[in-house]
C-alpha atoms as a PDB file:
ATOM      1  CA  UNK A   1      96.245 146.571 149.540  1.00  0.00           C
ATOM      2  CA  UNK A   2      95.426 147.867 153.000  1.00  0.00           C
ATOM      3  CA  UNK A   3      93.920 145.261 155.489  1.00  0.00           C
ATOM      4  CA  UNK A   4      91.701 147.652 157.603  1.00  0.00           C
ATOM      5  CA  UNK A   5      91.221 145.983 161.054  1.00  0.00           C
ATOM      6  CA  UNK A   6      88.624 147.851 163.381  1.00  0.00           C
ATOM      7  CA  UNK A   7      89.040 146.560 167.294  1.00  0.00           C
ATOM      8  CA  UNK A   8      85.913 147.538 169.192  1.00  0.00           C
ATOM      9  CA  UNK A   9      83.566 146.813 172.130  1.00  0.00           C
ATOM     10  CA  UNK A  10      80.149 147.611 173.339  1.00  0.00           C
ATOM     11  CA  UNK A  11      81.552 148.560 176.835  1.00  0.00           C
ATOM     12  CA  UNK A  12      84.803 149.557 178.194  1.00  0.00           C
ATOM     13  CA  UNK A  13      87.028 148.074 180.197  1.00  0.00           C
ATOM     14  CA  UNK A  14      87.749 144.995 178.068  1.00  0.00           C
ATOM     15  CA  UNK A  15      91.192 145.326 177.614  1.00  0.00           C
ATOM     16  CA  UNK A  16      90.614 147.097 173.496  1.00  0.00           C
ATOM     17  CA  UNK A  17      93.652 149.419 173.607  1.00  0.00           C
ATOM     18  CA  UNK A  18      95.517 146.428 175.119  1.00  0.00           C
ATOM     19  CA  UNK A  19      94.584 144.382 172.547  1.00  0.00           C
ATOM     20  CA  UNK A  20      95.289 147.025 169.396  1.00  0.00           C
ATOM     21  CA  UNK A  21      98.809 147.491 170.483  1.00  0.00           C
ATOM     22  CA  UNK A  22      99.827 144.251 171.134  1.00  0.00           C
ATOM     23  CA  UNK A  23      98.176 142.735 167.865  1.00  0.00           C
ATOM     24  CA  UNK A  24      99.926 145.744 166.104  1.00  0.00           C
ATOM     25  CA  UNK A  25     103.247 144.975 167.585  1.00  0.00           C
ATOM     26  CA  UNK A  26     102.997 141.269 166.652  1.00  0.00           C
ATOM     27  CA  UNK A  27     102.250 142.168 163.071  1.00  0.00           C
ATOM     28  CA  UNK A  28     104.842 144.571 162.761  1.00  0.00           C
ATOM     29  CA  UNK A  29     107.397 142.604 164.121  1.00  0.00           C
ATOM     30  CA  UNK A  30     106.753 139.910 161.714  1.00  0.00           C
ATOM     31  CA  UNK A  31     107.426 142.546 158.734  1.00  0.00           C
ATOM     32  CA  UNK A  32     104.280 144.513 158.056  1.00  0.00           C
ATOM     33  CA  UNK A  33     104.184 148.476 157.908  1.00  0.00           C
ATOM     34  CA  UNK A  34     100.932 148.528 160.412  1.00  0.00           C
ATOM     35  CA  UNK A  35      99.543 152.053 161.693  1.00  0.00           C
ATOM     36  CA  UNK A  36      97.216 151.916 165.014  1.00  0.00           C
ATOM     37  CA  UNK A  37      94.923 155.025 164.968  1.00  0.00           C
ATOM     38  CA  UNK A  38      93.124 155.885 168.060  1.00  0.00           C
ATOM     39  CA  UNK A  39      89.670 157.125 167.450  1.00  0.00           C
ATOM     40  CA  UNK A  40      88.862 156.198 170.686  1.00  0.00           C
ATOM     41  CA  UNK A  41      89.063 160.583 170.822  1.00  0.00           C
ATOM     42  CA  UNK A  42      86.958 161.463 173.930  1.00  0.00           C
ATOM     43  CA  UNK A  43      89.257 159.040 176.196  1.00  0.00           C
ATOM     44  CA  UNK A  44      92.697 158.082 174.264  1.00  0.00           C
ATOM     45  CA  UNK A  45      95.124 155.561 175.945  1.00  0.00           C
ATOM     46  CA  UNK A  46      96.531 154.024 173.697  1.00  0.00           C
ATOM     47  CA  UNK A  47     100.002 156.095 173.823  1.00  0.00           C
ATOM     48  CA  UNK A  48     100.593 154.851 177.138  1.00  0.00           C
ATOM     49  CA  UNK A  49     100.910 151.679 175.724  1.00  0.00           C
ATOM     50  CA  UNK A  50     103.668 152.496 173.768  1.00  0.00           C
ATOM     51  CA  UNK A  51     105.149 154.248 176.489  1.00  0.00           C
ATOM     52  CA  UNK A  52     104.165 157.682 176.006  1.00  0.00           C
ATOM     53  CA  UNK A  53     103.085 159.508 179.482  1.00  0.00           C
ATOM     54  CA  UNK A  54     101.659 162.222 176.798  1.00  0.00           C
ATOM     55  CA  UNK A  55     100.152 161.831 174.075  1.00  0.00           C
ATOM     56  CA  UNK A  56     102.099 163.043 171.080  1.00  0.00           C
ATOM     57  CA  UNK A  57     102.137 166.068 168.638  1.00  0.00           C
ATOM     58  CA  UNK A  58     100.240 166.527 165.875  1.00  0.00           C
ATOM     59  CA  UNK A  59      97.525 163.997 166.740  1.00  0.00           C
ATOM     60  CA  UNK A  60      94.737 162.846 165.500  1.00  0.00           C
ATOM     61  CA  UNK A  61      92.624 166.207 166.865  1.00  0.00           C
ATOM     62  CA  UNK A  62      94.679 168.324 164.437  1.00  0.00           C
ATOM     63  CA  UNK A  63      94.292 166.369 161.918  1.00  0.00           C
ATOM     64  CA  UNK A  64      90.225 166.520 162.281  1.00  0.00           C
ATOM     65  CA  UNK A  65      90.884 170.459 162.691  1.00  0.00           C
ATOM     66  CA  UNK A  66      92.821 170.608 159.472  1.00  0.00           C
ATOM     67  CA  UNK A  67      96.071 171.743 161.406  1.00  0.00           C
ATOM     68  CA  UNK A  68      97.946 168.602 159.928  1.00  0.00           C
ATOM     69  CA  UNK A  69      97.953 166.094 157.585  1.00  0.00           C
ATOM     70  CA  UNK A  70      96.969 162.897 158.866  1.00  0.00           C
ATOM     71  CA  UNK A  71     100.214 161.180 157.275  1.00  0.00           C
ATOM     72  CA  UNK A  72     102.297 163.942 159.567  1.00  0.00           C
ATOM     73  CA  UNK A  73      99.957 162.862 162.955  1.00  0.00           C
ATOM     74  CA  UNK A  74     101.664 159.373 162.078  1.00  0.00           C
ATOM     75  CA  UNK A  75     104.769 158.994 164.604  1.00  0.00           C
ATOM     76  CA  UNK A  76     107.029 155.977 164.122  1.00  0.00           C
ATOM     77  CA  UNK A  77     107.335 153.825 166.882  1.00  0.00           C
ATOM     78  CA  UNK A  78     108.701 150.909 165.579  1.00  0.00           C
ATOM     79  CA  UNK A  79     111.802 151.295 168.081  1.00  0.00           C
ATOM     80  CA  UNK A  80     109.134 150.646 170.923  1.00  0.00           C
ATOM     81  CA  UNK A  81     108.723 147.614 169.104  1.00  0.00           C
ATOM     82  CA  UNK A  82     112.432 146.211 168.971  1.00  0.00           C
ATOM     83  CA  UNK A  83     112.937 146.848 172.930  1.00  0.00           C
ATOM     84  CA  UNK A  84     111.457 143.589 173.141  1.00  0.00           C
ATOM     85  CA  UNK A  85     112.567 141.519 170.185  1.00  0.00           C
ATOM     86  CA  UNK A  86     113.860 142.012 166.543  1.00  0.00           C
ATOM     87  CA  UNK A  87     111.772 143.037 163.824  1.00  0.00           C
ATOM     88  CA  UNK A  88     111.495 141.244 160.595  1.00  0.00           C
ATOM     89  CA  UNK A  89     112.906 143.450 157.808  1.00  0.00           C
ATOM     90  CA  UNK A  90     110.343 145.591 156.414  1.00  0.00           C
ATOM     91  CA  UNK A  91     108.186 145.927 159.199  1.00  0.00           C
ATOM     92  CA  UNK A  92     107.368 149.317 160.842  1.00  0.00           C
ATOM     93  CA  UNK A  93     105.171 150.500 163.541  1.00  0.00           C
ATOM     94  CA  UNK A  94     103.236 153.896 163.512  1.00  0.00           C
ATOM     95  CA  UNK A  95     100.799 155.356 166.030  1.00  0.00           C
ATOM     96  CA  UNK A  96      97.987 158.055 165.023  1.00  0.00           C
ATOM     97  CA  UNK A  97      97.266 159.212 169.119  1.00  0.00           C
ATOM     98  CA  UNK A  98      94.434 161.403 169.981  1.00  0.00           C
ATOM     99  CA  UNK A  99      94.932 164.351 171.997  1.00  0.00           C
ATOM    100  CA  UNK A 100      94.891 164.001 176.320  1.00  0.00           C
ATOM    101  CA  UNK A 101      94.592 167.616 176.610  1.00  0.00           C
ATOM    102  CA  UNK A 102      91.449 168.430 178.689  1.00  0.00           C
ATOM    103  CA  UNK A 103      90.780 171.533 176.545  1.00  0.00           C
ATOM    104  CA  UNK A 104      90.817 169.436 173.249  1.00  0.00           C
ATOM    105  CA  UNK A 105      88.745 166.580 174.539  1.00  0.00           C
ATOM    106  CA  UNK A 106      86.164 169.194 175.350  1.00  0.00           C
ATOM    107  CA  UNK A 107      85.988 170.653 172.220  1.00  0.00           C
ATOM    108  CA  UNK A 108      85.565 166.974 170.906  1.00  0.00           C
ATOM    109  CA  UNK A 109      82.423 166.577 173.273  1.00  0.00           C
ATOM    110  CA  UNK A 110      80.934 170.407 172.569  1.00  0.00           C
ATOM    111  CA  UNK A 111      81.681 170.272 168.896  1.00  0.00           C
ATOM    112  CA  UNK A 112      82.271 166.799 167.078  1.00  0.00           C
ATOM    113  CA  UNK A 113      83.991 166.328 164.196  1.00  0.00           C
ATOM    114  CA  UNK A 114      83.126 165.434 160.238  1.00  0.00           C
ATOM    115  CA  UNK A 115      83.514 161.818 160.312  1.00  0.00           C
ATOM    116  CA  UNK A 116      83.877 162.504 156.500  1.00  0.00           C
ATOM    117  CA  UNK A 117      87.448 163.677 157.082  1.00  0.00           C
ATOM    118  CA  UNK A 118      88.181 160.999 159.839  1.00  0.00           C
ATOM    119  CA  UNK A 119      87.168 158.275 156.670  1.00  0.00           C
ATOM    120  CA  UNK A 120      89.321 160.139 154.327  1.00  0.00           C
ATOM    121  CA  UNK A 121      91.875 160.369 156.886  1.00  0.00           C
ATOM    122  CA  UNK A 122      91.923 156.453 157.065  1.00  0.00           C
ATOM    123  CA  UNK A 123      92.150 155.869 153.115  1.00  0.00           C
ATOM    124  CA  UNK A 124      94.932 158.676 153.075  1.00  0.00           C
ATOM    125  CA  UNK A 125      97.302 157.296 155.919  1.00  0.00           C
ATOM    126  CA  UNK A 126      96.792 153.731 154.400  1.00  0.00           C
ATOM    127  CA  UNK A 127      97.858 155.033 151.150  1.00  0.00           C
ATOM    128  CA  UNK A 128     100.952 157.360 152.391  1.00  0.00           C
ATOM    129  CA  UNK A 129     102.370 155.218 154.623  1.00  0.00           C
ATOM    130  CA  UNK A 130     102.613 151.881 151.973  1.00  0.00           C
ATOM    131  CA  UNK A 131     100.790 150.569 155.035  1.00  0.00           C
ATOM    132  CA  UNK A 132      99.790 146.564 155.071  1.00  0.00           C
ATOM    133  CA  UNK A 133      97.902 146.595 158.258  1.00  0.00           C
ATOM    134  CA  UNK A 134      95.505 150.195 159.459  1.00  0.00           C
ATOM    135  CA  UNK A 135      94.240 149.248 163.209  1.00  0.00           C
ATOM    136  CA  UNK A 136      91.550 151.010 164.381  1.00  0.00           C
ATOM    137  CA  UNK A 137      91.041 151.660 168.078  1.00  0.00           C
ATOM    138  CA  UNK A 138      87.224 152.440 168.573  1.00  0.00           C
ATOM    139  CA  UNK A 139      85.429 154.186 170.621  1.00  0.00           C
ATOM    140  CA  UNK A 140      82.975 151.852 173.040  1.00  0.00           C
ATOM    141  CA  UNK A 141      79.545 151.466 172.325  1.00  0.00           C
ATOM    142  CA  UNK A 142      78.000 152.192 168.989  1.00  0.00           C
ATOM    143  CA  UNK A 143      78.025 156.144 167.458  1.00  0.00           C
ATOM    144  CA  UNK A 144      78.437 157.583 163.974  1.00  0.00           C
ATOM    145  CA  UNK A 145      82.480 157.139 164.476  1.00  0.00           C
ATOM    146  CA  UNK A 146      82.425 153.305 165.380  1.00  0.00           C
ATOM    147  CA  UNK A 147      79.640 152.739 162.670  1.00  0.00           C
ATOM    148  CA  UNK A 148      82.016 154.326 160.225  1.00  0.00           C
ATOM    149  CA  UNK A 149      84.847 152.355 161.692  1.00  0.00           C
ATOM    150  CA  UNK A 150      83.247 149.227 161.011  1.00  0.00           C
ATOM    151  CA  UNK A 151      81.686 150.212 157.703  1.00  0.00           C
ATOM    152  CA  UNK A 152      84.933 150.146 156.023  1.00  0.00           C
ATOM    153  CA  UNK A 153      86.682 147.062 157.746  1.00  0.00           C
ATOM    154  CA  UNK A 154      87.657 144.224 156.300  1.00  0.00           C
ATOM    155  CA  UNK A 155      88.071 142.677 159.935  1.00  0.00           C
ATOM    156  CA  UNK A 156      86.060 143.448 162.739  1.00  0.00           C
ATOM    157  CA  UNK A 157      87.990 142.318 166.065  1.00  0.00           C
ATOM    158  CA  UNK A 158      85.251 142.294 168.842  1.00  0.00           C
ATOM    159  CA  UNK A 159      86.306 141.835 172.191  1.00  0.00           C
ATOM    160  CA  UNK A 160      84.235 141.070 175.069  1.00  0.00           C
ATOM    161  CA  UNK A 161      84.187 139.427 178.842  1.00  0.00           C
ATOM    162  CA  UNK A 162      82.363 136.840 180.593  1.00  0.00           C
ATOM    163  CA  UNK A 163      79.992 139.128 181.786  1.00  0.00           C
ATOM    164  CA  UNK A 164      76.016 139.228 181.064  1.00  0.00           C
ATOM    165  CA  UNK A 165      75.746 143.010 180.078  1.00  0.00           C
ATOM    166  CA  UNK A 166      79.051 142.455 177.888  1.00  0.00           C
ATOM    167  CA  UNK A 167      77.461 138.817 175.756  1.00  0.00           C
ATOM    168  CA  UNK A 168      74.156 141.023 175.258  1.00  0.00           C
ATOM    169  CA  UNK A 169      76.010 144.533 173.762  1.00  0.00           C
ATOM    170  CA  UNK A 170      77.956 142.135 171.729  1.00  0.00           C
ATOM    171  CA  UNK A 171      74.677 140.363 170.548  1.00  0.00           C
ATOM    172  CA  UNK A 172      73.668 143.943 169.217  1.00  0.00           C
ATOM    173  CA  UNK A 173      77.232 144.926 167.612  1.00  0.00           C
ATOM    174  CA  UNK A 174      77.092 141.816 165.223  1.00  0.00           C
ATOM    175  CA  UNK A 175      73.469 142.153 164.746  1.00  0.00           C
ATOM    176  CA  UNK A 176      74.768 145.405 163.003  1.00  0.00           C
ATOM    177  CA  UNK A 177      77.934 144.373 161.698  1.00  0.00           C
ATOM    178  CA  UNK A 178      75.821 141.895 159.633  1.00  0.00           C
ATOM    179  CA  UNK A 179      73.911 144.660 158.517  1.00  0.00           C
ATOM    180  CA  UNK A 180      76.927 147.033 157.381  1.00  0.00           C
ATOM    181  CA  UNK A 181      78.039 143.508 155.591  1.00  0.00           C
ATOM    182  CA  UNK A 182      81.123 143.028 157.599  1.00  0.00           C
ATOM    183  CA  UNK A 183      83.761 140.448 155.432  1.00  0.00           C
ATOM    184  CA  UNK A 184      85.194 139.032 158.274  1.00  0.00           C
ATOM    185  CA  UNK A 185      83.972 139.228 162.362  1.00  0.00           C
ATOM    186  CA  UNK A 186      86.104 137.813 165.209  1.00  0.00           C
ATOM    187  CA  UNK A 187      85.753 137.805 168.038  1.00  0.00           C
ATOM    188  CA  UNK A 188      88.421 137.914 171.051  1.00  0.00           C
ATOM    189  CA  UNK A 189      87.096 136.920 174.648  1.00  0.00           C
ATOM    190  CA  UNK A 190      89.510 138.860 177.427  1.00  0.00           C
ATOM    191  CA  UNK A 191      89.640 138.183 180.970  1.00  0.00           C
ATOM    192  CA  UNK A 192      88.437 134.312 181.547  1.00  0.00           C
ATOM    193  CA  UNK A 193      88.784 133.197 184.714  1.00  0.00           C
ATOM    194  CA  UNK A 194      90.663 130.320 185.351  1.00  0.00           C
ATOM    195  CA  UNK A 195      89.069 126.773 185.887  1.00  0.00           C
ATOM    196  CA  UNK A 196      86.225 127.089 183.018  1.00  0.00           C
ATOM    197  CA  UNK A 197      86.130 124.751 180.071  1.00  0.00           C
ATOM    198  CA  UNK A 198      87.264 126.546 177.472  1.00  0.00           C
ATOM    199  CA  UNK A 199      86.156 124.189 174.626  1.00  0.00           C
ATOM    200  CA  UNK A 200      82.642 124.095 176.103  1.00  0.00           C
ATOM    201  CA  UNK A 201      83.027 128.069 176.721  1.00  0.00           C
ATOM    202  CA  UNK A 202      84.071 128.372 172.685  1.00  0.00           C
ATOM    203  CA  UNK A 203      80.991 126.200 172.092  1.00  0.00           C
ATOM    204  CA  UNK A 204      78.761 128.453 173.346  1.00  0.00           C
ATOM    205  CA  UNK A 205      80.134 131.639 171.949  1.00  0.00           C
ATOM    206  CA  UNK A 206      79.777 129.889 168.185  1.00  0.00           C
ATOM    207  CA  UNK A 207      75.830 129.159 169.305  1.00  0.00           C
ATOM    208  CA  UNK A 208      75.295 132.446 170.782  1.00  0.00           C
ATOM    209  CA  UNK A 209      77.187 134.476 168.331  1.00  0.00           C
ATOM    210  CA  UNK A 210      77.172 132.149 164.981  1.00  0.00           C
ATOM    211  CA  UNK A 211      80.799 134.249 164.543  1.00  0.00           C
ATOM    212  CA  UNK A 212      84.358 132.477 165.134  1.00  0.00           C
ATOM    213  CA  UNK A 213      86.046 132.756 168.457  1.00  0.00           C
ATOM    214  CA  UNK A 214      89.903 133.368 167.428  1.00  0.00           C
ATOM    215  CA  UNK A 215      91.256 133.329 170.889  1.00  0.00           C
ATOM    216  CA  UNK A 216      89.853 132.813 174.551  1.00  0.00           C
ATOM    217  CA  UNK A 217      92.846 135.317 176.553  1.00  0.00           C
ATOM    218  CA  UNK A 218      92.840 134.358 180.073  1.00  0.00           C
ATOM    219  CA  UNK A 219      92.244 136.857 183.094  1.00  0.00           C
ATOM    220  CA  UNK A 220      96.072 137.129 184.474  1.00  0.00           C
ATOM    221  CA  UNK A 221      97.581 138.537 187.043  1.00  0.00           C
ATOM    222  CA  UNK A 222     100.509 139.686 185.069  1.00  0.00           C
ATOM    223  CA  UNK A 223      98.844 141.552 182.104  1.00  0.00           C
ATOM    224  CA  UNK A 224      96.659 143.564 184.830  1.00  0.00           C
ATOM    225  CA  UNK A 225     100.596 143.986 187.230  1.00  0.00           C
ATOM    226  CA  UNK A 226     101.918 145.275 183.714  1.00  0.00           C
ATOM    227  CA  UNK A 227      98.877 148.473 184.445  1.00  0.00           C
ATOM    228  CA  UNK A 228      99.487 149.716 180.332  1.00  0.00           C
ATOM    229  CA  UNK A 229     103.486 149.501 180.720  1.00  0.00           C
ATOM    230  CA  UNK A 230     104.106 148.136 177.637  1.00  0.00           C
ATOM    231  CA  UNK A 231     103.441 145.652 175.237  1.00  0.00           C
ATOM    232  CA  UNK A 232     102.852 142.791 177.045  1.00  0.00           C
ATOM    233  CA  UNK A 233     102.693 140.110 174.333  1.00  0.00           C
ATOM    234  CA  UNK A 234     106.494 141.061 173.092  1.00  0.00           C
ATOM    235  CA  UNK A 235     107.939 141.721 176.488  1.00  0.00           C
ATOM    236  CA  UNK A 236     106.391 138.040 177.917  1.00  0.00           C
ATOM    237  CA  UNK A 237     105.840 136.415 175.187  1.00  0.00           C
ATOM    238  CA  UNK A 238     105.556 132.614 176.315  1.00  0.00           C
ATOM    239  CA  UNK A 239     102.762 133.677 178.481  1.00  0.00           C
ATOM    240  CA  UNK A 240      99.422 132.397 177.485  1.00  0.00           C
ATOM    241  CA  UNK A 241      98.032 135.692 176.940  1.00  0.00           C
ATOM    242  CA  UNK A 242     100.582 136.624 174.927  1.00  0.00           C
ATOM    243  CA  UNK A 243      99.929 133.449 172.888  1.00  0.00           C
ATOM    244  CA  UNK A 244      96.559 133.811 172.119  1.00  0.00           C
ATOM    245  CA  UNK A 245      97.245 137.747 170.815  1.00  0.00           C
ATOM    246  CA  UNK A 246      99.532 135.664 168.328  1.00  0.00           C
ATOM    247  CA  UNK A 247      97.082 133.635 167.455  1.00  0.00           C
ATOM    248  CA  UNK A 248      94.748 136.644 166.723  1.00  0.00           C
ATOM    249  CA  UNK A 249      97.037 137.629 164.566  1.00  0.00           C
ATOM    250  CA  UNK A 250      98.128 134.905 162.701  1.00  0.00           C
ATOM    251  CA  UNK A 251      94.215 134.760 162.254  1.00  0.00           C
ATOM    252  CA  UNK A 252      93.927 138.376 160.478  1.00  0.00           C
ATOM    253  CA  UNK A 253      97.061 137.900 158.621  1.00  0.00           C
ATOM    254  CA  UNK A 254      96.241 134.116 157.058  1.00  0.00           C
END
């Protein structure tokens, strides 16, 4: 059985990608096949993470085209993976990326795409790859894709900052994740500023939210230096932020 683990926000710019592929690393290297899909199509980044300057071919795009199977736009990177540390036996790392080309991305925006195929795309890669963990990188904001995204997750991963316009967008996103009858919604706040009570700060998140905090990740100077080189949780990983991305996913995986 699949664990299907969608990892969204209502704005940009709160660290999501960063978050996918360093909770995917952390479960692969503790001996899960995980797959990270970015369906974030009309700006992918998430290949940079794993140290890709361009994204790779066949992507997601060709799959949605019917140029591919979706199990063939699923590259291996578990060696991206073991750089950093050693892998639990079993566990592999694959990455679904989205097409950077400009042409492609504008077809995206002037055409869509059947977000039937993009949900049978998720069910088939889950089932040809054996997989334990399929992450889902959304798209910001709420569309047909993230709705779908969240529709089928057993774990919705919400990630937000300490900022107004990002607590009231999240407000809305669980409003509807109640509604679509989410199992499970976390929530990750990114970016905290140092010299804040965090227990009073979790405190009000669980009133505001009635949803579980399962970490508080710290705004730090060496995760922003690191500018997408990596995965930051396995190549630092006694740094706090790195320790509460474990504890995100020893959360998803208990």
């Amino acid at each position: 059985m699949t664990t299907v683990i969608s990892v969204h926000s209502f704005r940009g710019g709160t660290g999501k990608s960063n978050t996918s592929a360093n909770l995917a690393g952390q479960l692969a290297a503790a001996g899960n096949r995980v797959a990270v899909i970015d369906t974030d199509v009309q700006s992918p980044g998430v290949h940079v993470l794993f140290g890709f300057e361009e994204a790779l071919e066949p992507n997601l795009n060709d799959y949605l085209w019917g140029k591919t199977s979706i199990a063939s736009a699923a590259h291996d990177v578990t060696a991206r993976v073991t750089e950093s540390v050693p892998v639990v036996e079993g566990g592999q790392l694959f990455l679904v990326p989205s097409s950077v080309k400009a042409s492609d991305i504008a077809r995206v925006l002037r055409e869509g795409y059947d977000v039937g195929t993009l949900n049978d795309g998720f069910r088939d890669l889950a089932k040809d790859l054996s997989l334990d963990y399929l992450i889902i990188d959304t798209h910001p904001g709420l569309n047909e894709e993230t709705l779908l995204s969240i529709t089928i997750s057993d774990i919705l991963l919400l990630i937000l900052r300490p900022d107004r316009q990002d607590f009231q967008g999240t407000a809305v996103t669980v409003d509807v994740a109640r509604r679509l009858d989410v199992p499970s919604l976390l929530l990750v706040l990114n970016m905290v500023p140092g010299g804040i009570d965090l227990d009073d700060l979790r405190s009000q998140m669980d009133a505001a939210y009635g949803a579980e905090t399962a970490a508080i990740l710290p705004l730090a100077e060496d995760v922003v230096r690191n500018a997408s080189g990596g995965m930051f949780s396995l190549l630092e990983p006694d740094h706090p932020w790195s320790q509460g991305i474990r504890t995100i996913a020893e959360r998803v995986s208990s």
